[in-house]
Protein backbone atom coordinates (compact mmCIF):
# COMPACT_ATOMS: atom_id res chain seq x y z
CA UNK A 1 11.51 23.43 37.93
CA UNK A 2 13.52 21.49 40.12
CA UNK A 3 11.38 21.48 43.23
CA UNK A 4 8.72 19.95 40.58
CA UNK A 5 11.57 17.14 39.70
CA UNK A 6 12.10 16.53 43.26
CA UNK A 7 8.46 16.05 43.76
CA UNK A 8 8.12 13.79 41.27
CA UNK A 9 11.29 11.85 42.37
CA UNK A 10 9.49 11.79 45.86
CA UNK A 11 6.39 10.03 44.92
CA UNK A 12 8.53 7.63 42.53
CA UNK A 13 11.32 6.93 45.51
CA UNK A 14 9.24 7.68 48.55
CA UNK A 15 7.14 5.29 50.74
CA UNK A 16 3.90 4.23 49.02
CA UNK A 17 2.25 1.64 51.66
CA UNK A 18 -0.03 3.08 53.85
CA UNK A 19 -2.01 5.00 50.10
CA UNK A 20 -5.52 4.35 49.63
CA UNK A 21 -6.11 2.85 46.10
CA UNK A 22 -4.50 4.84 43.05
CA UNK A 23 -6.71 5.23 39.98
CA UNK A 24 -4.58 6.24 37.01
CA UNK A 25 -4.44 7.35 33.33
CA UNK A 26 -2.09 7.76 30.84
CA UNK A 27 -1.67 8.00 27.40
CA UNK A 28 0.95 5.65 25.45
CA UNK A 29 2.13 8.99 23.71
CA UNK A 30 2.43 11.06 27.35
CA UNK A 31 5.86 12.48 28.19
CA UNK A 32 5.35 11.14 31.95
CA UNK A 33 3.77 7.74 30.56
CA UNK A 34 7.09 6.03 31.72
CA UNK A 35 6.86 7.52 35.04
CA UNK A 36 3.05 6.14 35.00
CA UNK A 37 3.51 2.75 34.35
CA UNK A 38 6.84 2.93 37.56
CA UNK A 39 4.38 4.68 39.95
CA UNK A 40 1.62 1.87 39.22
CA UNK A 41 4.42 -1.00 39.93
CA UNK A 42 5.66 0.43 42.57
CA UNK A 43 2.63 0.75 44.33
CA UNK A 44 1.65 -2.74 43.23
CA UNK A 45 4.66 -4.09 45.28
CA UNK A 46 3.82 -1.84 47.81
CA UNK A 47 0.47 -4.03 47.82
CA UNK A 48 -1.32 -0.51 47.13
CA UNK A 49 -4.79 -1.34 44.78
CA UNK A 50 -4.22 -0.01 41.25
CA UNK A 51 -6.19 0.48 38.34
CA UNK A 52 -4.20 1.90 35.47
CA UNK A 53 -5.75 2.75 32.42
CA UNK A 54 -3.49 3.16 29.87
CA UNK A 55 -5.09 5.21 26.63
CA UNK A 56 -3.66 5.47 22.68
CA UNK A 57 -2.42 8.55 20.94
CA UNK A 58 -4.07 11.18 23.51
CA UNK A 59 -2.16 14.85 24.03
CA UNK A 60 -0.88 15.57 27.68
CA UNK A 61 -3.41 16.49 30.02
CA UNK A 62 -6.42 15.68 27.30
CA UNK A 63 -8.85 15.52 30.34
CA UNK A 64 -9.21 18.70 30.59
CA UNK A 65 -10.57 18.84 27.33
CA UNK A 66 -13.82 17.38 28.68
CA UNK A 67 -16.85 18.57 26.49
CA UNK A 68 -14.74 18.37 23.49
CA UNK A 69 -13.08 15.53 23.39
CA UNK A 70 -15.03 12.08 23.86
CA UNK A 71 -11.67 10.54 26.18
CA UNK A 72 -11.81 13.60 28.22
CA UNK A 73 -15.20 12.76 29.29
CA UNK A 74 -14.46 9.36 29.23
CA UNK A 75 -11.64 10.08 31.46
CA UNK A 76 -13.60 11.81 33.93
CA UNK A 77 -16.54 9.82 34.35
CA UNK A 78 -14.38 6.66 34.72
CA UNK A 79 -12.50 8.54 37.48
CA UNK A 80 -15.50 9.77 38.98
CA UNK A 81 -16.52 6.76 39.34
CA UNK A 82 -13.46 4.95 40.87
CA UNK A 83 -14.09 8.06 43.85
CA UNK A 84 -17.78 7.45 44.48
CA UNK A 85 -16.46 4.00 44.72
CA UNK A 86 -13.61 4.20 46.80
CA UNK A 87 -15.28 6.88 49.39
CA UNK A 88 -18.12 4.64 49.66
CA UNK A 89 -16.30 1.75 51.44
């Protein structure tokens, strides 16, 4: 548990120029959804590319309920898509 806290702290404390463009989502009922929205700034100011999508009353990790849940295929597709996109350049 606390090598996964210093991880975390890492990404939120470490250097983030230099990272090719985040594509993020999180719901606004997510345990780490505060931890979201400081990793997207901090990139921001970092002048990384961000696209944050920020979803409504979804369970942790609901993308890996793909096939059962609409948003997880949502999810996946729209993140699919930001990697065909981003390799492609």
């Amino acid at each position: 548990m606390k090598r996964a806290l210093y991880e975390a702290q890492e990404t939120l404390y470490g250097e983030l120029s230099g990272l090719p463009p985040l594509h993020l989502h999180v719901s606004d009922s997510e345990l780490l959804r505060d931890d979201s929205l400081r990793l997207a700034e901090l990139a921001r100011t970092a002048k990384v590319q961000v696209n944050l999508k920020l979803w409504h009353g979804l369970p942790h990790a609901w993308p890996n309920f793909a096939g059962l849940m609409p948003e997880g295929d949502a999810c996946l597709e729209q993140t699919a898509e930001a990697l065909l996109h981003t390799t492609a350049a």
